[in-house]
Protein backbone atom coordinates (compact mmCIF):
# COMPACT_ATOMS: atom_id res chain seq x y z
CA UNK A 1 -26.06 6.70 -0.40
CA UNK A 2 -23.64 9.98 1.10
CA UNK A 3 -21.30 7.01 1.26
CA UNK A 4 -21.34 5.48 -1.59
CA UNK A 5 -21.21 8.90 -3.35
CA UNK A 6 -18.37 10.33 -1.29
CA UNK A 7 -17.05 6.78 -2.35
CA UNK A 8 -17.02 7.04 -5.91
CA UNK A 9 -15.91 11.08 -6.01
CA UNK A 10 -12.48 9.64 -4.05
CA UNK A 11 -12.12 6.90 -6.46
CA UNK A 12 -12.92 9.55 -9.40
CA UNK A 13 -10.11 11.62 -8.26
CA UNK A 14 -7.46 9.47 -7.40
CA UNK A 15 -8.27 7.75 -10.78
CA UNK A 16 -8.09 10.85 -12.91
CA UNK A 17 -4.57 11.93 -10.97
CA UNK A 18 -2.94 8.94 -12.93
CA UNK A 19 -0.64 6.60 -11.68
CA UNK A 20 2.25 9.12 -10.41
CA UNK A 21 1.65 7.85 -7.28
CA UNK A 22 0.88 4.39 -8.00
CA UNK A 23 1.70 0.81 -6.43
CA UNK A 24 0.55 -2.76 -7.09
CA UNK A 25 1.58 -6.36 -6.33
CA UNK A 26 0.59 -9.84 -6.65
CA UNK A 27 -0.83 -12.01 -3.90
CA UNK A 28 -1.11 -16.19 -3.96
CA UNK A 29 -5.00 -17.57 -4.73
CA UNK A 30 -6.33 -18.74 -1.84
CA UNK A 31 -4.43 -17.32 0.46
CA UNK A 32 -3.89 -14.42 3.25
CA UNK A 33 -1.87 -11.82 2.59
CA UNK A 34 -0.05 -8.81 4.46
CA UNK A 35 2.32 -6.35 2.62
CA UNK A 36 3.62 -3.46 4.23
CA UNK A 37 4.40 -0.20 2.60
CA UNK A 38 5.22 3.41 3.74
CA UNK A 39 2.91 6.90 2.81
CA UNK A 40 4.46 10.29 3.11
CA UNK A 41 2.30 13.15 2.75
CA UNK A 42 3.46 15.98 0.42
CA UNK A 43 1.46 18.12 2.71
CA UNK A 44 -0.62 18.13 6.30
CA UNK A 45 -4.25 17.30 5.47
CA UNK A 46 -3.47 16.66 2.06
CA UNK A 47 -4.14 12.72 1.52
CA UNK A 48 -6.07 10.83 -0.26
CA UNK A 49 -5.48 6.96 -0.83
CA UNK A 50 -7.21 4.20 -2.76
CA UNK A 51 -6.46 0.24 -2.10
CA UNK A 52 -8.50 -1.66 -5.34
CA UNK A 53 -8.57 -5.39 -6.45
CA UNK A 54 -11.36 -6.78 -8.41
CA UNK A 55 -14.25 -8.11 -6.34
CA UNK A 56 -13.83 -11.47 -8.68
CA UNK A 57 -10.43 -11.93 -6.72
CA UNK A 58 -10.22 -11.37 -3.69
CA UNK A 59 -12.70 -11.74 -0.52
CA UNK A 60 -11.41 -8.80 1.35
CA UNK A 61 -9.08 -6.29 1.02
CA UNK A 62 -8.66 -3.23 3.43
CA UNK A 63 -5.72 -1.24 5.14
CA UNK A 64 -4.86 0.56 8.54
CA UNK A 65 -2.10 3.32 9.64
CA UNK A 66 -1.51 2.23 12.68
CA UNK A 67 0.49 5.37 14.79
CA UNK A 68 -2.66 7.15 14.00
CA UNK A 69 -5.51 4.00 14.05
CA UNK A 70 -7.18 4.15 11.06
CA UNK A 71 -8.81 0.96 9.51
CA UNK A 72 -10.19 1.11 6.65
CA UNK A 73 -12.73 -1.76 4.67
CA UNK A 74 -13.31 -2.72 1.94
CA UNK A 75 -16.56 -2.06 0.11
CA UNK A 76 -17.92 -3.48 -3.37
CA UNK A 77 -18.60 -0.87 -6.10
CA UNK A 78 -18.41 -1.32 -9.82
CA UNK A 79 -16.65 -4.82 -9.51
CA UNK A 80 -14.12 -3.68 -7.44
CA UNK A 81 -13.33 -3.75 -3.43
CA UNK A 82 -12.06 -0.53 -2.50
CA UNK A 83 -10.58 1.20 0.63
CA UNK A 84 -10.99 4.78 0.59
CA UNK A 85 -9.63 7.28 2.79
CA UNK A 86 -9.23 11.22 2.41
CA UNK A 87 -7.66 12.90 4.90
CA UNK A 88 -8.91 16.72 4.37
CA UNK A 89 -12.36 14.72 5.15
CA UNK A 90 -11.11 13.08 8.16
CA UNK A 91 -12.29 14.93 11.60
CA UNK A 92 -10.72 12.39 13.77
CA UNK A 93 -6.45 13.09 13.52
CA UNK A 94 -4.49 14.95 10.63
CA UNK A 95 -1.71 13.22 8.60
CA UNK A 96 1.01 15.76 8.94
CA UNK A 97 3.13 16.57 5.69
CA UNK A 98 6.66 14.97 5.05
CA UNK A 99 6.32 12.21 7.63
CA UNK A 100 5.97 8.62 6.61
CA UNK A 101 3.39 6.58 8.42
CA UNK A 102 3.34 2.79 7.87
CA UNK A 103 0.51 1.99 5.76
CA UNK A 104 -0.77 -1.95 6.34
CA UNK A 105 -2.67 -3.95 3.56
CA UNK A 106 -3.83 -7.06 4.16
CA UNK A 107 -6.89 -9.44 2.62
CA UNK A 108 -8.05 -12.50 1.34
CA UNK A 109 -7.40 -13.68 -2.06
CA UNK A 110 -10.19 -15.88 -4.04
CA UNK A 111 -9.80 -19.97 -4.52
CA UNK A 112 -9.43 -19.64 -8.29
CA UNK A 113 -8.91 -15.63 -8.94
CA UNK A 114 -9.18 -14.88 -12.62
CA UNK A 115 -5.67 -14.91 -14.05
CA UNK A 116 -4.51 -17.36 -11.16
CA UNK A 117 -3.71 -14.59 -8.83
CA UNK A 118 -4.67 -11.49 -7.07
CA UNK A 119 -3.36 -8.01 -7.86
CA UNK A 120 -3.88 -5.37 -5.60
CA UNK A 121 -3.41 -1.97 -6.48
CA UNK A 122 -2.69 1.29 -4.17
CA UNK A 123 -2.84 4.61 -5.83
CA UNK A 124 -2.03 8.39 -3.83
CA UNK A 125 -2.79 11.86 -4.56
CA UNK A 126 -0.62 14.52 -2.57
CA UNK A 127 1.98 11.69 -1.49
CA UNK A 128 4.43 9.39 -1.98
CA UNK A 129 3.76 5.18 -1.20
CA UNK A 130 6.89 3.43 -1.10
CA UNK A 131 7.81 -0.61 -0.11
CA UNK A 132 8.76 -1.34 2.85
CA UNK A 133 12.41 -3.19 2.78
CA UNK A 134 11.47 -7.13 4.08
CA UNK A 135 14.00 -8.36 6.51
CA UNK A 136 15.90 -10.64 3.73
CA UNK A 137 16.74 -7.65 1.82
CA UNK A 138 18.95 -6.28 4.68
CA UNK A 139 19.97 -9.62 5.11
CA UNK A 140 21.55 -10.20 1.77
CA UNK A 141 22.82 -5.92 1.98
CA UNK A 142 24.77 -6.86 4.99
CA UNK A 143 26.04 -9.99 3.25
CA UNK A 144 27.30 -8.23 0.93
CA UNK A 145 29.00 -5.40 3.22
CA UNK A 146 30.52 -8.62 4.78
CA UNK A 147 31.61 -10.03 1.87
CA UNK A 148 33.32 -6.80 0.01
CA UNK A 149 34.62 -6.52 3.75
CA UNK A 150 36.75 -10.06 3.31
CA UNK A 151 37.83 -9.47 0.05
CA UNK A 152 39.53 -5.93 1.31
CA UNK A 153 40.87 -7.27 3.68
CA UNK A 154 42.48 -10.04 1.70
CA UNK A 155 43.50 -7.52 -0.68
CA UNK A 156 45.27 -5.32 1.46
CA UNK A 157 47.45 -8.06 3.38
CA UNK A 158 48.82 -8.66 -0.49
């Protein structure tokens, strides 16, 4: 019940912040997923962080910081799976401010999630969630470097 209410204060508040702070993306029915995203802290001891999706879509849902080892689960409430975590209530490290930590979702969408596909949504108070560059993103930036490189070059022997 302490849970459960401690649950639905977090939720509460990161709710009524608004989306400021606010992430989502789409995952594939019936599949795993992992996405990886970075948190920065505004402040040390300051964060509070909410992972949703609606219960009807996926089958689990939770997150982990892994420099520090936090996992969090998922648990049901209102519809929803949610991953809660609040750092001023956490006795076991502190989140220091203006340092990014790598923030891991991962989960299990739903066979035939309502709307044909998951959406998971990540929402902040007190800090900043960013994506995390995938690997074909630098690929195509160095490309491109490579690329305006060779035309320079071409140019300049003119």
């Amino acid at each position: 019940m302490k849970k459960m209410l401690r649950l639905s204060l977090a939720g509460a508040a990161i709710a009524a912040a608004g989306s400021a702070h606010a992430l989502s993306f789409q995952t594939v029915a019936n599949a795993s997923f992992s996405e990886y995203f970075y948190v920065t802290p505004d402040n040390t001891n300051s964060l509070a962080l909410l992972v949703s999706g609606l219960e009807a879509q996926f089958q689990s849902l939770n997150f982990s910081i892994g420099s520090v080892g936090l996992n969090v689960g998922s648990m049901s409430f209102g519809g929803n799976l949610l991953a809660v975590f609040n750092d001023p209530a956490n006795n076991a490290f502190t989140l220091q401010g203006n340092t990014p930590y790598l923030l891991h979702i991962e989960g299990f969408t739903k066979a035939s999630p309502p709307g044909g596909n998951g959406l998971v949504s990540i929402s902040a108070i007190n800090a900043e969630v960013s994506p995390v560059p995938e690997s074909d993103a630098y690929a195509m930036l160095l490309a491109g470097l490579g690329l305006m490189g060779v035309v320079a070059r071409r140019r300049s022997r003119r």
